[in-house]
N, C-alpha and C. Protein backbone atom coordinates (compact mmCIF):
# COMPACT_ATOMS: atom_id res chain seq x y z
N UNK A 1 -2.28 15.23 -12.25
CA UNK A 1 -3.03 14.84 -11.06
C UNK A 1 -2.22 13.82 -10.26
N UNK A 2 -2.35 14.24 -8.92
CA UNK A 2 -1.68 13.04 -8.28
C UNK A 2 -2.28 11.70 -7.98
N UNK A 3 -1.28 10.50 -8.28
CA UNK A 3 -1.87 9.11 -8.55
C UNK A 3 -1.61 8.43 -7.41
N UNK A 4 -2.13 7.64 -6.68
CA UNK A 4 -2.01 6.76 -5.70
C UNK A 4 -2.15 5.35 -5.59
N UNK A 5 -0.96 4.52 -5.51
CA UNK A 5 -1.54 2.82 -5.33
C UNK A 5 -1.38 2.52 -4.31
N UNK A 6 -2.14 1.43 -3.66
CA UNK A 6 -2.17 0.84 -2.39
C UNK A 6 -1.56 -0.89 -2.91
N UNK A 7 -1.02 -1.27 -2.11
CA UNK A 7 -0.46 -2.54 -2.36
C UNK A 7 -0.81 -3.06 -0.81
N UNK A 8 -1.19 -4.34 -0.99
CA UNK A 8 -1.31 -5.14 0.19
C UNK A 8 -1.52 -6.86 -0.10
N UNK A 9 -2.09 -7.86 0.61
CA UNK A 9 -2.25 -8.69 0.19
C UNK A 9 -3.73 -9.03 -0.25
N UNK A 10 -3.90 -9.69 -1.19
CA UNK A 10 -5.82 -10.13 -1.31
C UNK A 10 -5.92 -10.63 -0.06
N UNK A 11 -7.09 -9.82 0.80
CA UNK A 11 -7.94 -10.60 2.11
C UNK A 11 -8.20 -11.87 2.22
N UNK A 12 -8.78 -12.60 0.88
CA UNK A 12 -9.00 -13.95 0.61
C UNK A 12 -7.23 -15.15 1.43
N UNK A 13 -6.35 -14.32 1.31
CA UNK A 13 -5.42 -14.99 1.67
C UNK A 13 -4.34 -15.09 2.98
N UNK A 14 -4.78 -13.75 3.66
CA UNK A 14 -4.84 -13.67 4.70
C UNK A 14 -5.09 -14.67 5.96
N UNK A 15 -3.64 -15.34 6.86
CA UNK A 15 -3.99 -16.01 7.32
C UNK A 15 -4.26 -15.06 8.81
N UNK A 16 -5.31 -14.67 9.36
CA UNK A 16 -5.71 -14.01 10.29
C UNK A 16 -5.36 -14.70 11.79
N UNK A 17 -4.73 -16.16 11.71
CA UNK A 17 -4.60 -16.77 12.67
C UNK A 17 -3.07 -15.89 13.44
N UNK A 18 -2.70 -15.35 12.55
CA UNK A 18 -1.06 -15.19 12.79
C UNK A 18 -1.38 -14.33 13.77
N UNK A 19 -0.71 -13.85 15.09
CA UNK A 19 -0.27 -13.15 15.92
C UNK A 19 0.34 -11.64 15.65
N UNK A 20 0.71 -11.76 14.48
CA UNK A 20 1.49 -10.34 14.27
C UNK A 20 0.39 -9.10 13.85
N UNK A 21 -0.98 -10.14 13.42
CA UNK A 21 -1.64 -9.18 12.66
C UNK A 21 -2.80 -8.60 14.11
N UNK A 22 -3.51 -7.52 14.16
CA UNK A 22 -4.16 -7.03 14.96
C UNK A 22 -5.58 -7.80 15.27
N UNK A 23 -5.64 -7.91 16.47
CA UNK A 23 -7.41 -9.33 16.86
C UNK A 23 -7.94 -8.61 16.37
N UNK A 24 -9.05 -9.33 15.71
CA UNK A 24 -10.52 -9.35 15.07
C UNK A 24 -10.25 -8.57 13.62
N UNK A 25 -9.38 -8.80 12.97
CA UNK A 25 -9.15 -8.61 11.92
C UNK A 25 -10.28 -9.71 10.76
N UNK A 26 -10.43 -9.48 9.67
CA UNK A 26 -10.80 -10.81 8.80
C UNK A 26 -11.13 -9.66 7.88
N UNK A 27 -11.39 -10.75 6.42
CA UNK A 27 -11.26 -10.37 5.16
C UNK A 27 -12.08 -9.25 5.07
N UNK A 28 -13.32 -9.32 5.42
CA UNK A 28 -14.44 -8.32 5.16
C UNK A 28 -14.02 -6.91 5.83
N UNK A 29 -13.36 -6.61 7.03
CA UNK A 29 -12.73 -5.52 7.32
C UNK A 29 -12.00 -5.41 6.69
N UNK A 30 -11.00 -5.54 6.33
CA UNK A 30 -9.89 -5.06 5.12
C UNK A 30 -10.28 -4.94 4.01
N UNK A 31 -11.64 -5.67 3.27
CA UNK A 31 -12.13 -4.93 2.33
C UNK A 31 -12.58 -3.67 2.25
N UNK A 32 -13.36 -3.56 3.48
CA UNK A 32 -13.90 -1.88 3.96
C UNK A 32 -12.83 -1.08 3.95
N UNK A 33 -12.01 -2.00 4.70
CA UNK A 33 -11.08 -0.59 4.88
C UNK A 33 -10.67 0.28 3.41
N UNK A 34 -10.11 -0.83 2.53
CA UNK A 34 -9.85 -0.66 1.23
C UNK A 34 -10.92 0.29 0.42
N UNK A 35 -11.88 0.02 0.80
CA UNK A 35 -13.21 0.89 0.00
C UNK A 35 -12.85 2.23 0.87
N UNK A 36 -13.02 2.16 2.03
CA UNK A 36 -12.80 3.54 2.79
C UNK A 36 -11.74 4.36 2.12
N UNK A 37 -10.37 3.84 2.24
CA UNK A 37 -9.44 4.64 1.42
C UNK A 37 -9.51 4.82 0.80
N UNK A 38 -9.88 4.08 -0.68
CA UNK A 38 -9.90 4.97 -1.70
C UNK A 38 -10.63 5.62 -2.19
N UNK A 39 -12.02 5.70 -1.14
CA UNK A 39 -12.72 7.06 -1.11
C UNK A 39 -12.14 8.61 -0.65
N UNK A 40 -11.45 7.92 0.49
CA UNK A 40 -10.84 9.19 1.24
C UNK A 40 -9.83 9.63 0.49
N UNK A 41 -9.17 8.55 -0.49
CA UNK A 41 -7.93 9.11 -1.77
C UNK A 41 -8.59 10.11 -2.59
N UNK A 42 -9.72 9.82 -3.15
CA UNK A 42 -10.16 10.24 -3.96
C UNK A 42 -10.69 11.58 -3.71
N UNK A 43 -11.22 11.29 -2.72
CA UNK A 43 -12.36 13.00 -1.64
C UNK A 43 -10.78 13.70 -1.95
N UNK A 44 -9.41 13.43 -1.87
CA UNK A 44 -8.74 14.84 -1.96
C UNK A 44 -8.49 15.00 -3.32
N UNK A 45 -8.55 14.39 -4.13
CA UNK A 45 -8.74 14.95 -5.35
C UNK A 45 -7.52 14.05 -6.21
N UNK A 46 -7.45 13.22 -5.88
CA UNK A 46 -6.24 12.37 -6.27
C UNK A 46 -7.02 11.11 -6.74
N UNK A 47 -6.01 10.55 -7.84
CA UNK A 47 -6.41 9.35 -8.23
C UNK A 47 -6.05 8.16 -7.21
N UNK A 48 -6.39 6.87 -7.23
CA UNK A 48 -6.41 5.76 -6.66
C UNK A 48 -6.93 4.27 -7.17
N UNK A 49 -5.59 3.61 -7.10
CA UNK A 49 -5.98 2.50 -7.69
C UNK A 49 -5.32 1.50 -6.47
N UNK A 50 -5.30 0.32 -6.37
CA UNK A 50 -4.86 -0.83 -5.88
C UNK A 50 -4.27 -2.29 -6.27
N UNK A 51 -3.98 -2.59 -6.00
CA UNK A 51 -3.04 -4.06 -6.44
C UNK A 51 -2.63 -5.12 -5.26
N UNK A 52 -4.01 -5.81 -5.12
CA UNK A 52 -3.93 -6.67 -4.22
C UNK A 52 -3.30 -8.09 -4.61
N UNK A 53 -2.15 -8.45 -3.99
CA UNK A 53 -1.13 -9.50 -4.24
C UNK A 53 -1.46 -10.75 -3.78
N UNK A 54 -0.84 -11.77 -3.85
CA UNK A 54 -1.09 -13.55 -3.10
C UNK A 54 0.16 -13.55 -2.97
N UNK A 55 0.06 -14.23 -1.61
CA UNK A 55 1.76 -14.90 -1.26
C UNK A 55 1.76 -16.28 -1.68
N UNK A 56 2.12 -16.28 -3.17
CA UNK A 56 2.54 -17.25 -3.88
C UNK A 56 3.53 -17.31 -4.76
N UNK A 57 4.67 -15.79 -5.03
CA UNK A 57 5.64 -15.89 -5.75
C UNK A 57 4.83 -14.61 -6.84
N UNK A 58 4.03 -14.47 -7.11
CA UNK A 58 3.35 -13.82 -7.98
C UNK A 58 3.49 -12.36 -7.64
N UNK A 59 3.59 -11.92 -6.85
CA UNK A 59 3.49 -10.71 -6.08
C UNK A 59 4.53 -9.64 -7.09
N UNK A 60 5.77 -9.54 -7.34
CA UNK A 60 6.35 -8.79 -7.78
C UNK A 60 5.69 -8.86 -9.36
N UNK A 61 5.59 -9.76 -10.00
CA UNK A 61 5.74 -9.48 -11.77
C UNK A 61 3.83 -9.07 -11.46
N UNK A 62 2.81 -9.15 -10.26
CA UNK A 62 1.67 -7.98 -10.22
C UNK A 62 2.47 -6.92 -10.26
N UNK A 63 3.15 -6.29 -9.44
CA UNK A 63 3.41 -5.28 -8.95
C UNK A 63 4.07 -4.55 -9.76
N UNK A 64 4.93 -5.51 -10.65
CA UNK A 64 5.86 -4.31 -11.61
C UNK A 64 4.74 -4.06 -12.87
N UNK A 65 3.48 -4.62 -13.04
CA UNK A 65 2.82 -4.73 -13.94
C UNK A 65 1.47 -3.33 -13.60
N UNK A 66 1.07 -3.38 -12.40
CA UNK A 66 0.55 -2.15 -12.12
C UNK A 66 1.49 -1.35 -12.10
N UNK A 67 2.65 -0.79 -11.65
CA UNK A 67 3.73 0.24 -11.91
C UNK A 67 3.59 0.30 -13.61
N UNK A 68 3.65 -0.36 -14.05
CA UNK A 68 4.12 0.07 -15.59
C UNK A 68 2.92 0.70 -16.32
N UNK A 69 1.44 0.73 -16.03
CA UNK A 69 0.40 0.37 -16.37
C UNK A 69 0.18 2.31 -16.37
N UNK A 70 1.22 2.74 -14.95
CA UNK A 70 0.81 4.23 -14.62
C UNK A 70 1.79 4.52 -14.05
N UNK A 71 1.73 6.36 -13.88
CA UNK A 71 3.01 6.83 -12.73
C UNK A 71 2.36 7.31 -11.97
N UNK A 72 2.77 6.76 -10.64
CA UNK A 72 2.19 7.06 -9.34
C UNK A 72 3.50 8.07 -9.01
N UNK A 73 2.55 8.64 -7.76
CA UNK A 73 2.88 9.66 -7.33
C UNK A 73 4.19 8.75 -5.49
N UNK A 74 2.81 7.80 -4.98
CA UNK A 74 3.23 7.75 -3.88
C UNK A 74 2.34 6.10 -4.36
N UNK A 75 3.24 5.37 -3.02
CA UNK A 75 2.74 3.81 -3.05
C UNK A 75 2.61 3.63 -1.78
N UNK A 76 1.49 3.09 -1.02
CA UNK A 76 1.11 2.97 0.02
C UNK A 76 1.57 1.47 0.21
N UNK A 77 2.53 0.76 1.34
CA UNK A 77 2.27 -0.59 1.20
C UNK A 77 1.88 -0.77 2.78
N UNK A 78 0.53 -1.92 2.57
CA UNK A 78 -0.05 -2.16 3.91
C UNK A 78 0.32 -3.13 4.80
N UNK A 79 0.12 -3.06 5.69
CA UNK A 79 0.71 -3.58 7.33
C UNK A 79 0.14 -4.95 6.99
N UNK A 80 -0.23 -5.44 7.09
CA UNK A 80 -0.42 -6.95 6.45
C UNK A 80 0.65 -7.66 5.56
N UNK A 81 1.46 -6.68 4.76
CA UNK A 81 2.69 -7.16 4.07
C UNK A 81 3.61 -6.93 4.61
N UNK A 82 3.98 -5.89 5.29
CA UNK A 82 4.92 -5.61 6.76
C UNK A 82 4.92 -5.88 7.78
N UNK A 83 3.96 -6.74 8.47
CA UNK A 83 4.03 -6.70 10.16
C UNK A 83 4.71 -7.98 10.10
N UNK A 84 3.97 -9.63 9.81
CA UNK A 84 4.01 -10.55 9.64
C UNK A 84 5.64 -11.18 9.55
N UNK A 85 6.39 -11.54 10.50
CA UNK A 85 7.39 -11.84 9.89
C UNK A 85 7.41 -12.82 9.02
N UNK A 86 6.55 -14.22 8.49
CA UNK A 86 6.58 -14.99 7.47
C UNK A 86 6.61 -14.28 5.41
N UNK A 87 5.89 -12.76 5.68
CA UNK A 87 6.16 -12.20 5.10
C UNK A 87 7.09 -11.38 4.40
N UNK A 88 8.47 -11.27 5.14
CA UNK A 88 9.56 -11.12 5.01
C UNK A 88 9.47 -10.66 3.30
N UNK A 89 9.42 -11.68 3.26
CA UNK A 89 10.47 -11.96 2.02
C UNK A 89 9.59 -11.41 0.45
N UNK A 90 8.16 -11.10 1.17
CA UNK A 90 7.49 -10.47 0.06
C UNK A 90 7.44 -9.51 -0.15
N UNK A 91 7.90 -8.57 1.34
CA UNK A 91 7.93 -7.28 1.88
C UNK A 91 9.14 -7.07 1.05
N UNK A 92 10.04 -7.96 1.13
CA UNK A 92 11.29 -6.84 0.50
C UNK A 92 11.23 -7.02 -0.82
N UNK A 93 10.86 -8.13 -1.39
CA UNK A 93 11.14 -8.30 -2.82
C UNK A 93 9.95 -7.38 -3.66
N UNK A 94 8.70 -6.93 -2.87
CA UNK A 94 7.52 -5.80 -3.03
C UNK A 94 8.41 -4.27 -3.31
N UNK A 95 8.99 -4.66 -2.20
CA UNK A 95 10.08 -2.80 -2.22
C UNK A 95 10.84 -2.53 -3.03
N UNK A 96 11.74 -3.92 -3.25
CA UNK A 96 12.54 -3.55 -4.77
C UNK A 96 11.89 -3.37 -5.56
N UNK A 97 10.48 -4.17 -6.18
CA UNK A 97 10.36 -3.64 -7.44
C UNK A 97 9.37 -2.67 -7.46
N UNK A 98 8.85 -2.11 -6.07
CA UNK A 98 8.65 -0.05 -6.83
C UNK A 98 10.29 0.67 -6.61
N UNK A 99 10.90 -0.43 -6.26
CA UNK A 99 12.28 1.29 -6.20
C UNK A 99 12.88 1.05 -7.46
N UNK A 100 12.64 0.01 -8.22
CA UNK A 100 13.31 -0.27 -9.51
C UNK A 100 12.24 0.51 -10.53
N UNK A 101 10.98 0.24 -10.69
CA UNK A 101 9.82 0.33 -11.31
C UNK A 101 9.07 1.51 -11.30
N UNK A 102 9.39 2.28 -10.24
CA UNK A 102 9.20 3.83 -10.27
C UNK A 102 9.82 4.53 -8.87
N UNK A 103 10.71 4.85 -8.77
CA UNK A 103 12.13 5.33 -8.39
C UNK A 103 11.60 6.85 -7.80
N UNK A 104 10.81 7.59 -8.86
CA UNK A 104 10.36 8.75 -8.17
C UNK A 104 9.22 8.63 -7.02
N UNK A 105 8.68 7.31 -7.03
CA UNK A 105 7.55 7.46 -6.31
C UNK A 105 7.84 7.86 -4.52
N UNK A 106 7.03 8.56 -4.23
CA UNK A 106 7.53 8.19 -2.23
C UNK A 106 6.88 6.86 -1.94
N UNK A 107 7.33 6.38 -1.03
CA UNK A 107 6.87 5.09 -0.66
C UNK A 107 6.32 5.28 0.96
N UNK A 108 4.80 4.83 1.45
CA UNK A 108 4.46 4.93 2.89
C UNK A 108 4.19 3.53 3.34
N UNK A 109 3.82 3.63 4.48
CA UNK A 109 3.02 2.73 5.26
C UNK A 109 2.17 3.13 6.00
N UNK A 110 0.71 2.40 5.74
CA UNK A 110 -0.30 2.56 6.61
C UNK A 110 -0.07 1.63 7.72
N UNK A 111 -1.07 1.30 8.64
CA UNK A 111 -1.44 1.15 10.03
C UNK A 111 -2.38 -0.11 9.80
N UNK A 112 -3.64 0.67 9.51
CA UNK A 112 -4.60 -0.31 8.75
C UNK A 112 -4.79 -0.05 7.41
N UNK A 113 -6.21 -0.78 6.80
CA UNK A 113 -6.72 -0.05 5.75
C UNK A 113 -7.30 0.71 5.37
N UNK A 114 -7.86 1.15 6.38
CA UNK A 114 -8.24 2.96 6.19
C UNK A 114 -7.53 3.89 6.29
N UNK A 115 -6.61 3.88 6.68
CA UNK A 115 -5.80 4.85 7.00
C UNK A 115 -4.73 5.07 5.61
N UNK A 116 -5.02 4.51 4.70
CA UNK A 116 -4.01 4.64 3.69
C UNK A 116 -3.86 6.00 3.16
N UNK A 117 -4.91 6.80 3.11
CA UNK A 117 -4.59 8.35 2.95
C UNK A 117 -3.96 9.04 3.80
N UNK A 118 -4.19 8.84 5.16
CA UNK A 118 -3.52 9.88 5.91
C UNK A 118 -1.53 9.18 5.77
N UNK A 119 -1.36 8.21 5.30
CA UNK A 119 -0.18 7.52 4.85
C UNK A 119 0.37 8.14 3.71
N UNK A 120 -0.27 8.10 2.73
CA UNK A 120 0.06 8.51 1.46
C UNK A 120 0.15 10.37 2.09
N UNK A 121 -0.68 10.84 2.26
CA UNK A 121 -0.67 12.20 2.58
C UNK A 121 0.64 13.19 3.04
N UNK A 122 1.09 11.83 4.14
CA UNK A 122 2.53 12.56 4.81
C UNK A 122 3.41 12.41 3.90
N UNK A 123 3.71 12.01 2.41
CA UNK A 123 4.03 12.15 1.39
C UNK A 123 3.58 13.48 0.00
N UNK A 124 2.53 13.83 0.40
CA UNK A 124 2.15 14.52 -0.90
C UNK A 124 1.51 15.69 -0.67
N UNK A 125 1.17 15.85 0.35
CA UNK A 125 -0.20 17.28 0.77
C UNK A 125 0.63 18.66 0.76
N UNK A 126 1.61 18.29 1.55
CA UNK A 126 2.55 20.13 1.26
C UNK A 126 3.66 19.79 1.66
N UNK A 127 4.83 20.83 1.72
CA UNK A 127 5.94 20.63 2.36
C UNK A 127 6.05 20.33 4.15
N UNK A 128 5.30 20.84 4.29
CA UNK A 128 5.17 20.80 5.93
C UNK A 128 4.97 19.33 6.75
N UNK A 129 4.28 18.96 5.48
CA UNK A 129 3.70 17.66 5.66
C UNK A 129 4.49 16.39 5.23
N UNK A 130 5.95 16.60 4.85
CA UNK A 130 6.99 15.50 4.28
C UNK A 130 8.21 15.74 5.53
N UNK A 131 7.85 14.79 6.55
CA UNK A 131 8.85 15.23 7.02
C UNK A 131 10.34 14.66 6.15
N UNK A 132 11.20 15.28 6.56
CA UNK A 132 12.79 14.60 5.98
C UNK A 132 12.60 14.62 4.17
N UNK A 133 11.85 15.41 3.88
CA UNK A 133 11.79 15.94 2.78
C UNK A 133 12.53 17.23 2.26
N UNK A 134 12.64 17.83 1.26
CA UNK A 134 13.02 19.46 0.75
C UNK A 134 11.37 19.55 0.55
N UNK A 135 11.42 20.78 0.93
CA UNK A 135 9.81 21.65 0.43
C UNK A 135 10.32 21.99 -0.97
């Protein structure tokens, strides 16, 4: 069965003041969103789990710890850990350890947090659907 993780930051820590992130954002939407996806992960018949991080240094030894836990198929990482340039540095040190920690996985990016399926999807649904892929 195909497995799916979403990686982003815990909402709780989210500083929403920042500019990079989209107005009227706050914790309680990104929780929804999070519930939304991994309903919509699930409605295709795929597993789904998540691993919400703190920007406190902690972020990778979570991350290599859900990787080890399972083999995912595809890793969704969310725009909240990518847009932000103060985030930098969690964004990349996040990327090394799924390319170290599971190497086969595809790696996406969502938009928001609902959208993490149609993210993960352009990874896994068919050949047609990967671009810069082999079918």
């Amino acid at each position: 069965m195909v497995r799916v993780l979403l990686i982003g930051y815990d909402p709780d820590t989210v500083d929403f003041s920042d500019p990079a992130l989209p107005p009227g954002l706050d914790a309680g939407t990104i929780r929804a969103g999070i519930d939304i996806a991994l309903a919509r992960i699930r409605d295709r018949g795929w597993e789904a789990d998540h691993c919400l991080i703190r920007p406190d240094g902690s972020a990778v030894a979570m991350v290599e710890r859900q990787l080890a836990a399972a083999r995912y198929d595809c890793v969704v990482i969310g725009a909240g850990l990518r847009l932000p340039p103060r985030s930098l540095l969690d964004f990349e040190a996040v990327l090394n350890a799924i390319h170290r920690a599971a190497p086969g996985a595809a790696i996406a990016f969502n938009t928001r947090p609902e959208d993490s399926d149609a993210a993960a999807a352009r990874w896994l649904d068919t050949p047609a659907a990967r671009p810069g892929r082999p079918a």
